[in-house]
Protein backbone atom coordinates (compact mmCIF):
# COMPACT_ATOMS: atom_id res chain seq x y z
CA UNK A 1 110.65 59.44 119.19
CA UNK A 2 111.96 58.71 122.71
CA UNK A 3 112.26 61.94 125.00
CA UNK A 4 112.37 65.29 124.32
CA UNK A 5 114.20 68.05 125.47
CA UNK A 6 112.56 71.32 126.88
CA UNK A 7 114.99 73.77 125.46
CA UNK A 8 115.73 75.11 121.66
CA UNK A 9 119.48 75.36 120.54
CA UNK A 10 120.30 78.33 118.15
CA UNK A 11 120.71 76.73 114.84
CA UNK A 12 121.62 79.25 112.22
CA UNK A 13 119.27 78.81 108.81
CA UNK A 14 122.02 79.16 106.40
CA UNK A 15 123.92 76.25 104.44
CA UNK A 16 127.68 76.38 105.79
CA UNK A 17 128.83 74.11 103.51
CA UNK A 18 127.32 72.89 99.61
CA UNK A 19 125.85 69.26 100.98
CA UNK A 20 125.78 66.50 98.11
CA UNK A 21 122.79 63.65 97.83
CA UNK A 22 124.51 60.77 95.62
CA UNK A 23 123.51 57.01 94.77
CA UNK A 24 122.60 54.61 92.56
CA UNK A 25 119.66 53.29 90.83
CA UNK A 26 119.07 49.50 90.39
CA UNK A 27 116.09 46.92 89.37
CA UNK A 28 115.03 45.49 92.02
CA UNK A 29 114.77 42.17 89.78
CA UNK A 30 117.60 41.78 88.40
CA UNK A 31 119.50 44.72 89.86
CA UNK A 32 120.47 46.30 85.92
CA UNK A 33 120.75 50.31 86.40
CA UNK A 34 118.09 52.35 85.57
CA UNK A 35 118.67 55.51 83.37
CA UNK A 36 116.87 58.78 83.02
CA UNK A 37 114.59 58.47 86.01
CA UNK A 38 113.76 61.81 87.86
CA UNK A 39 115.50 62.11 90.74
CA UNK A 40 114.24 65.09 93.20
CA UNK A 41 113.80 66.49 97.27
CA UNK A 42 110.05 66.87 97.46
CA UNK A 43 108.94 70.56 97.77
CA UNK A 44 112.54 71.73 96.69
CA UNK A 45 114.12 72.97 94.18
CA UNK A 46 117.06 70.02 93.87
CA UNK A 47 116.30 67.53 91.28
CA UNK A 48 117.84 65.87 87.92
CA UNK A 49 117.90 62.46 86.21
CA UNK A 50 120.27 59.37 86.45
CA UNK A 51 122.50 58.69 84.00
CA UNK A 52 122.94 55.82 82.20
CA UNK A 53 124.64 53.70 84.40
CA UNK A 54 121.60 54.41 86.87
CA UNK A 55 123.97 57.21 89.06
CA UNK A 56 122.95 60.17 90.03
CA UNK A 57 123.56 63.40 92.43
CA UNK A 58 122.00 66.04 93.86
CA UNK A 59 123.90 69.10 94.34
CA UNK A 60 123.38 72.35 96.78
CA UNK A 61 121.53 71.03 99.30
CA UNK A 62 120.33 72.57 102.48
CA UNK A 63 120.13 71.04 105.86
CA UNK A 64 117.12 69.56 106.68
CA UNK A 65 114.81 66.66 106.28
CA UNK A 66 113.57 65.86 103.20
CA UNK A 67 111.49 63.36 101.10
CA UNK A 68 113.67 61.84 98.00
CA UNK A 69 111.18 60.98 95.32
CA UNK A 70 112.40 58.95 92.14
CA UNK A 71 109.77 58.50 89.19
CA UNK A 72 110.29 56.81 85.99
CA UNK A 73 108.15 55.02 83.18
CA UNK A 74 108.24 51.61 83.97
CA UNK A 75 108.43 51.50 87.58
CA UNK A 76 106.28 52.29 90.93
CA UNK A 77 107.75 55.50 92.14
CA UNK A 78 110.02 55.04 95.24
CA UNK A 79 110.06 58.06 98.36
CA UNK A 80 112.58 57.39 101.37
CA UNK A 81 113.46 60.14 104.23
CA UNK A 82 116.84 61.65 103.78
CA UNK A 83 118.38 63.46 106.56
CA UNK A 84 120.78 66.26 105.17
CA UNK A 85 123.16 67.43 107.57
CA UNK A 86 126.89 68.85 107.45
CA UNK A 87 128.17 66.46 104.98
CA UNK A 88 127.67 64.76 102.01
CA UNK A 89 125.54 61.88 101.71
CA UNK A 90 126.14 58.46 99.58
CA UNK A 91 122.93 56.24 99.76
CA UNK A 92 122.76 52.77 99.73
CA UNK A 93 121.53 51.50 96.18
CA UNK A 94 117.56 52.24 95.72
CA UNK A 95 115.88 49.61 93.77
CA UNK A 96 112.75 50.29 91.88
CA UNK A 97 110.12 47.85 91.49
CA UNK A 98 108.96 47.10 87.89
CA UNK A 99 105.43 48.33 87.23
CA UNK A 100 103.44 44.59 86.36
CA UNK A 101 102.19 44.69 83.13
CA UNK A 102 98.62 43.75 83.66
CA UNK A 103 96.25 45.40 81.40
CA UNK A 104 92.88 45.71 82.20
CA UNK A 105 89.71 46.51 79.96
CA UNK A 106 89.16 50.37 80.79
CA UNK A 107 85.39 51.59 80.02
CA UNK A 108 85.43 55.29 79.27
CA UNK A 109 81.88 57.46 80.19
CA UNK A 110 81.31 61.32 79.68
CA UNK A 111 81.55 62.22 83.80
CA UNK A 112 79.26 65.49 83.23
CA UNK A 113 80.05 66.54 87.14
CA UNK A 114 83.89 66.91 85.76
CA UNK A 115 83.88 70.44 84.86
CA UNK A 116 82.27 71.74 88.39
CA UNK A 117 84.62 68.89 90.47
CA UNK A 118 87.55 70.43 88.89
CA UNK A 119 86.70 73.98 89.43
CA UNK A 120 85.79 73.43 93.05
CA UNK A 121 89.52 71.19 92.92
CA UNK A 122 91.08 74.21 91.30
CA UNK A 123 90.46 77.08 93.76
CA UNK A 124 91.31 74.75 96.53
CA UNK A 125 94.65 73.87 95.31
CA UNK A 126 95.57 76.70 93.96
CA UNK A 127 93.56 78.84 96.23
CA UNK A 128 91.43 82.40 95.36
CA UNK A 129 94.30 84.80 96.53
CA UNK A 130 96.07 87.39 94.23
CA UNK A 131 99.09 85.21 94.17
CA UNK A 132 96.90 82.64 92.34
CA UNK A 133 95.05 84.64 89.46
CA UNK A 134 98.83 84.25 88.18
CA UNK A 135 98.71 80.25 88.43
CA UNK A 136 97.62 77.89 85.81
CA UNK A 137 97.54 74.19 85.85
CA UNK A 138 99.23 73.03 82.19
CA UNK A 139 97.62 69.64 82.10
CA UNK A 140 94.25 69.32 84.07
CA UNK A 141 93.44 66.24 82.30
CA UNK A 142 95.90 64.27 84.66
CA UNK A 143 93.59 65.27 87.70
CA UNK A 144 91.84 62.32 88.57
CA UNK A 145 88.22 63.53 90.47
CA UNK A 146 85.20 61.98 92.91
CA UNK A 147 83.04 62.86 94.20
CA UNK A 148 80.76 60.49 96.76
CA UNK A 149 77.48 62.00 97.52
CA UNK A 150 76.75 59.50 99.95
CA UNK A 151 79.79 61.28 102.04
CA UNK A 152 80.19 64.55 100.30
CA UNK A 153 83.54 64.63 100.00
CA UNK A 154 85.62 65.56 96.87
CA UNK A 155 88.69 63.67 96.38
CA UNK A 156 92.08 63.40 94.32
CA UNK A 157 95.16 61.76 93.31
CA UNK A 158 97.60 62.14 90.22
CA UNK A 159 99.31 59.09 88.56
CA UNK A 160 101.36 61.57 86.80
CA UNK A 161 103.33 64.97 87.45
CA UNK A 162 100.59 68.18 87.64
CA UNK A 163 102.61 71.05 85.63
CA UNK A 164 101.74 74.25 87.27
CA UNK A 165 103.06 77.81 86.31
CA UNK A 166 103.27 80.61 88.78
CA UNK A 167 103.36 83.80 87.24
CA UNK A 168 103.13 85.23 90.58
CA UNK A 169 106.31 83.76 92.03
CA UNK A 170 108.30 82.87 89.07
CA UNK A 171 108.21 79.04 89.82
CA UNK A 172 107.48 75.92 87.49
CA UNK A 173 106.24 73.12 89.71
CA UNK A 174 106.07 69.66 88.99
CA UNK A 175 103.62 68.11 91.40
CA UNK A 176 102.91 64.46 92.11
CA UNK A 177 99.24 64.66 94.08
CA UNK A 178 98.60 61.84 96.50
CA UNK A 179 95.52 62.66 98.59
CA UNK A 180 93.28 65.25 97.80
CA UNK A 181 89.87 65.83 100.30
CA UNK A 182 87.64 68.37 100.96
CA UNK A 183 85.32 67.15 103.01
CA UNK A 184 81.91 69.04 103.19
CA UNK A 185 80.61 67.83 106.51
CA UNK A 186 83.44 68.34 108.52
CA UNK A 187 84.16 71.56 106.60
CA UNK A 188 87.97 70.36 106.16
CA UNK A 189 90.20 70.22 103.44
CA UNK A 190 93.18 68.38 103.07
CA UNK A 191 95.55 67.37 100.47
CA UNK A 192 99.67 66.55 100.21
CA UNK A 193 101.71 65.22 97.71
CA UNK A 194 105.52 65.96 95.95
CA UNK A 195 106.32 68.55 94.43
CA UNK A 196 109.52 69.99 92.27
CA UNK A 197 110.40 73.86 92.07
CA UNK A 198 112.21 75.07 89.02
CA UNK A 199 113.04 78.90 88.49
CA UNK A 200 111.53 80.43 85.50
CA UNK A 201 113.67 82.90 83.40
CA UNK A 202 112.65 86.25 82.74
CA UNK A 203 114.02 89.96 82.74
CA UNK A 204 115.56 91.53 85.62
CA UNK A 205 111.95 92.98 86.29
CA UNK A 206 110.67 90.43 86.40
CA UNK A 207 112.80 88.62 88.54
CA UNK A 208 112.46 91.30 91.20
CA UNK A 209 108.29 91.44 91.13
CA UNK A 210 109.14 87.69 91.89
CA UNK A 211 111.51 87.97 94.64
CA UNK A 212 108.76 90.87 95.90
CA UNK A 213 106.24 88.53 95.95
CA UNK A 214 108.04 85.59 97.40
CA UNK A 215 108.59 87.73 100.60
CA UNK A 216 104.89 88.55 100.47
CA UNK A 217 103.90 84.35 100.44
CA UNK A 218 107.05 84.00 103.09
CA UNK A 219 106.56 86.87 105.66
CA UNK A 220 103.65 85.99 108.59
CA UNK A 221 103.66 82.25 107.08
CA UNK A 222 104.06 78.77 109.30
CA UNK A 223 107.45 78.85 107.35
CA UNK A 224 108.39 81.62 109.00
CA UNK A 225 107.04 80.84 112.14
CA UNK A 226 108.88 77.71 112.90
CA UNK A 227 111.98 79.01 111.23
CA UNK A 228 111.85 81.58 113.76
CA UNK A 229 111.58 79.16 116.49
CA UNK A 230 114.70 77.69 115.57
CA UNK A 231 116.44 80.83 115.56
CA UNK A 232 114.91 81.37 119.02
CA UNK A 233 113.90 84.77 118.01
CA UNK A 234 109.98 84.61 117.83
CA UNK A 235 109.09 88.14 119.27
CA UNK A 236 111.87 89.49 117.46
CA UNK A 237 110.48 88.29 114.23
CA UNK A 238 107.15 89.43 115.20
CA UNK A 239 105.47 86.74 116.50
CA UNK A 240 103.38 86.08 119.23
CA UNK A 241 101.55 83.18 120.40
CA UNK A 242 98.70 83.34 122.95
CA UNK A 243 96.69 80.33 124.66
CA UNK A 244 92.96 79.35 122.90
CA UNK A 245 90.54 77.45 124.90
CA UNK A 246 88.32 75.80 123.44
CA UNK A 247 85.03 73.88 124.14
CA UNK A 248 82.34 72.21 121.70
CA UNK A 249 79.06 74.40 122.11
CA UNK A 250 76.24 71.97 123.18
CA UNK A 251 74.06 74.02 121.66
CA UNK A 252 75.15 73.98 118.94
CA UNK A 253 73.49 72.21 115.92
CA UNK A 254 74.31 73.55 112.55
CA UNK A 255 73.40 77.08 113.23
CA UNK A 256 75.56 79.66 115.23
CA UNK A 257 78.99 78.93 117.38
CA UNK A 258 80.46 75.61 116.94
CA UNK A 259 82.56 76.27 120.13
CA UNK A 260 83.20 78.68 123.24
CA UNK A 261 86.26 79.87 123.46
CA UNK A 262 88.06 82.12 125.11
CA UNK A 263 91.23 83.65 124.45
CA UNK A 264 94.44 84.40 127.00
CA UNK A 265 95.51 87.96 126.16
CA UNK A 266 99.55 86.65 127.62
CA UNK A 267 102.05 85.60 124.68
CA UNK A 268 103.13 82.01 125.84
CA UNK A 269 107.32 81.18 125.81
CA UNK A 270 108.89 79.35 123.03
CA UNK A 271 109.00 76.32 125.61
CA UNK A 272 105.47 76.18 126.36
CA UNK A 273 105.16 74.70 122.89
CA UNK A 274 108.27 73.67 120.97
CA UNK A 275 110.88 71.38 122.17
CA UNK A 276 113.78 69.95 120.57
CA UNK A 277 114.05 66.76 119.51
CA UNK A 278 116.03 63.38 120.18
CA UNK A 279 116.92 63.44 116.39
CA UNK A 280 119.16 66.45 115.49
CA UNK A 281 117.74 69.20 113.21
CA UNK A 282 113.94 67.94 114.04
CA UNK A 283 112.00 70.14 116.24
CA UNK A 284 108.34 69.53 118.24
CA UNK A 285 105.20 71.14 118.60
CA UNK A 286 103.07 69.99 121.09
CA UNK A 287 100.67 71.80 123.11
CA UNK A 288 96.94 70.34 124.77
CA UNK A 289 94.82 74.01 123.90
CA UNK A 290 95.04 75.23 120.25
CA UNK A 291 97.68 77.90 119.88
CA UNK A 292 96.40 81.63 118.06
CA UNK A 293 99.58 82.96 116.33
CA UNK A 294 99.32 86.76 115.42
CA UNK A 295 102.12 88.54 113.56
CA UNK A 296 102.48 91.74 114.43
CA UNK A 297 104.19 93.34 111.30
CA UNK A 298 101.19 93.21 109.07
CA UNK A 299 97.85 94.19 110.11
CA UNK A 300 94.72 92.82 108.81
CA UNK A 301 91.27 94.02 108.64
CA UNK A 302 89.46 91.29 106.54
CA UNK A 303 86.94 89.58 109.51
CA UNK A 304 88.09 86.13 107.72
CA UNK A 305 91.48 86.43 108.86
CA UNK A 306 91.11 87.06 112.15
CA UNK A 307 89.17 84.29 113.68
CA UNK A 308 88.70 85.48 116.92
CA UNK A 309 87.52 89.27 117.29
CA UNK A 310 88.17 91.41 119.81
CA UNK A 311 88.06 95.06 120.23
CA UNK A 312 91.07 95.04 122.57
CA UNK A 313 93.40 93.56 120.40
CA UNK A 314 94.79 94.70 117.25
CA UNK A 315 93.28 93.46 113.93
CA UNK A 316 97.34 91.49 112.65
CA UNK A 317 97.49 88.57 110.57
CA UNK A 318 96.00 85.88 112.61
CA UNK A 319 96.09 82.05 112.64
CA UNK A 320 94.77 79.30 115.23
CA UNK A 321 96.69 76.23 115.19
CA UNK A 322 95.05 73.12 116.46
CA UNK A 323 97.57 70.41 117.15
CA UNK A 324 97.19 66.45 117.06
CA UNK A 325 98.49 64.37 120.08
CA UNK A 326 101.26 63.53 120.51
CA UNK A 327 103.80 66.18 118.23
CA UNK A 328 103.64 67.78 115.32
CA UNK A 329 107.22 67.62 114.16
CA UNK A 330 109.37 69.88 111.49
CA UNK A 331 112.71 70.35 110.55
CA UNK A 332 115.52 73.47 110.39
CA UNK A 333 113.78 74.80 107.23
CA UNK A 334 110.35 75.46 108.66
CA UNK A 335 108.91 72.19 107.08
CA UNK A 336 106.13 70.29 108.82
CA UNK A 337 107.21 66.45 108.40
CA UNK A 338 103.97 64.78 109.45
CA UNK A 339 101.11 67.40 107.78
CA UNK A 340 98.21 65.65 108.81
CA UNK A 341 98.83 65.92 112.58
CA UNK A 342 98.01 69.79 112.69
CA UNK A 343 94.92 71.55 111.39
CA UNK A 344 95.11 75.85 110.33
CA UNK A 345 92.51 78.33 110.65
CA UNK A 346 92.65 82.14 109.26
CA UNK A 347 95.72 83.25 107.18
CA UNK A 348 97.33 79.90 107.26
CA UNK A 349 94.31 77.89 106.75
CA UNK A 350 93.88 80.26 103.47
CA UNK A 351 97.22 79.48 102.31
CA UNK A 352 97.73 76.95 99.04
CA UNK A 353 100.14 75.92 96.05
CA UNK A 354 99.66 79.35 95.22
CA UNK A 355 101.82 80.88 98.20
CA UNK A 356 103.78 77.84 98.61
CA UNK A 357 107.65 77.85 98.60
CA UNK A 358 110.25 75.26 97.96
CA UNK A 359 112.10 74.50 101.58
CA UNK A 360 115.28 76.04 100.52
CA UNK A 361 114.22 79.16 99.80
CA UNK A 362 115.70 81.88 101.20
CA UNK A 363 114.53 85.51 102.15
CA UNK A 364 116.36 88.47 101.36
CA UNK A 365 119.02 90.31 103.60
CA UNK A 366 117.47 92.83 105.65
C-alpha cells in the first residue's frame, strides 16, 4: 500500500451488474487442460468444476476481493487474489503443479489423546452457541490434530475438504483448513482456511427459520460493521465506537487484571479509524488504542459479552478490537483480507463457523 486517503466514498453494497470470473486450466508441465477440478471464491457461495477442455466460469459474482481456490486430485491446490469489480473478468491461464508421486512408508499408532483433541477442536470451530448445536462435521476423520505439551498449543490443518452441515443456517460448507491454534498460554485462538457455501433445500419453513437466523449471525457482527463503514452510515446502523486504553498491569502475574484500562465514554468518527484505500473497493483500519464497538440495537446482559463493565453504560452487544500495525484491511463486502492482523474480544471473539456467512450474502429489505 502507498498512501491512504482520510475520507470514505459511499459505495452502495449491491451488485449493479451480474460480474463473470472465466479462465482456463493448464499443467503446468506440459500445459494439457485439466478437467473436473473445483473451481470456487473462498468463503462464497460461487463455485463449479472445469470442463473438459480445462475451462471454466464463475457466474453472479459480487464486487469485492476474493480468494480463487482450485483443488483437484493430482495436483497442489492453487489460491490467487481476484479483484471483482464492474466487469467481467478473463484470467490469464492458471497452471497447476502436479502433486510428485513420492510415497513414503506411513506408520499408523492408536493416538489415545484423539478423542479429547478433537472435542476441544470441535467447540472451537464450530463454537458452543445455539447456532452450533445445529452443526455437524460429516467427516472428522480428515481433521488432522497436535497437540505439543512442551508449548500447549493445539493445532490443525486439513489435506482434504471438511464437510460441515448447518442446520441452523441452511448452509453446506466445504472447508479446506490451513492453520488451526489455540494456544493455551497466550489464551488465543486462531485458525483460517477456504471455505465453499452451498444452499441446502428444504420447505418454505424452513427456508424462512434460515433466513431468520442468518440475520441473527449477520446483525451486530464485524460483517456488518465494516459494511456499514462503507456505506458511511455507522450510527445509523447502530454502531458506535469508543476509544480503549490500555496498559499491561505490572502486577499482574497469573492472578487478577491482565491490564488497566480505561474507557472514553465519546463515540470516535468514522475517520478516526477507517480510511480508504489506494486500491479501489479496499478499505483500512488502523488505529494505535484498541477500539470497543457496542451495537446499540441488541442489548446484552451475559458479563462475557461485555468486556468492560460499567454501571453508566448500557449492557449492548459489545466487542474490543485490538488492531496490528500498520492496517487491517477489508473489502466492500465486510471481509477482513489479512485475518491475522486484528485480534476480537466479547461477541466477536465468540463468533465461529457456526455464525459465519459466505461474503455475498445479503440481508433482507427492511
Amino acid at each position: 500500500m502507498k498512501g491512504f486517503l482520510t475520507l470514505l466514498f459511499l459505495l452502495p453494497l449491491v451488485c449493479l451488474g451480474q460480474i463473470t470470473i472465466s479462465g482456463k486450466l493448464v499443467n503446468a508441465t506440459n500445459n494439457s487442460p485439466v478437467a473436473d477440478a473445483s473451481v470456487f471464491l473462498s468463503n462464497a457461495t460461487v463455485g463449479g468444476k472445469s470442463a473438459a477442455d480445462g475451462t471454466f466460469i464463475l457466474r453472479n459474482v459480487r464486487p469485492g476481493q476474493y480468494e480463487l481456490v482450485v483443488t483437484v486430485v493430482g495436483y497442489e491446490t492453487h489460491r490467487q487474489t481476484v479483484m471483482a469489480a464492474a466487469e467481467s473478468i478473463a484470467l490469464a491461464d492458471i497452471k497447476l503443479t502436479p502433486k510428485t508421486n513420492e510415497l513414503k512408508e506411513v506408520v499408523v499408532r492408536p493416538d489415545p489423546d484423539r478423542a479429547n483433541n478433537y472435542r476441544i477442536f470441535k467447540e472451537e470451530f464450530l463454537g458452543m452457541s445455539k447456532l452450533a448445536k445445529e452443526c455437524k462435521i460429516l467427516n472428522p476423520d480428515v481433521v488432522d490434530l497436535d497437540f505439543d505439551k512442551t508449548t500447549r498449543k493445539l493445532t490443525g490443518s486439513s489435506s482434504e475438504f471438511i464437510e460441515i452441515e448447518n442446520k441452523a443456517l441452511g448452509y453446506k460448507i466445504k472447508y479446506l483448513l490451513s492453520t488451526f491454534v489455540k494456544d493455551y498460554k497466550a489464551g488465543s485462538l486462531y485458525f483460517e482456511g477456504s471455505a465453499l457455501f452451498e444452499e441446502m433445500k428444504g420447505s418454505e419453513k424452513q427456508k424462512k427459520r434460515w433466513l431468520k437466523n442468518r440475520w441473527i449471525a449477520f446483525e451486530g457482527s464485524s460483517m456488518h460493521f465494516l459494511r456499514s463503514i462503507v456505506r458511511n452510515d455507522v450510527q445509523a446502523t447502530g454502531f458506535e465506537a469508543l476509544r480503549l486504553i490500555r496498559k499491561l498491569n505490572p502486577d499482574y502475574h497469573g492472578i487478577g487484571d491482565k491490564y488497566i484500562q480505561t474507557l472514553i465514554n465519546k463515540p470516535l468518527p468514522v475517520t478516526d479509524y477507517a480510511s480508504l484505500t489506494d486500491v479501489k473497493g479496499i478499505f483500512a483500519l488502523r488505529y494505535t488504542d484498541c477500539l470497543y464497538l457496542m451495537y446499540t440495537k441488541i442489548r446484552d446482559n451475559s458479563p462475557d459479552n461485555n468486556p468492560i463493565q460499567s454501571l453508566s453504560m448500557p449492557n449492548y452487544l459489545t466487542s474490543i478490537l485490538t488492531l496490528t500495525p500498520p492496517y487491517t484491511l477489508f473489502d466492500s463486502n465486510g471481509v477482513i483480507l489479512n485475518p491475522s492482523s486484528v485480534g476480537f474480544e466479547g461477541n466477536w471473539g465468540k463468533s465461529r463457523v457456526a455464525e459465519m456467512l459466505p461474503v455475498d450474502y445479503l440481508p433482507p429489505a427492511k
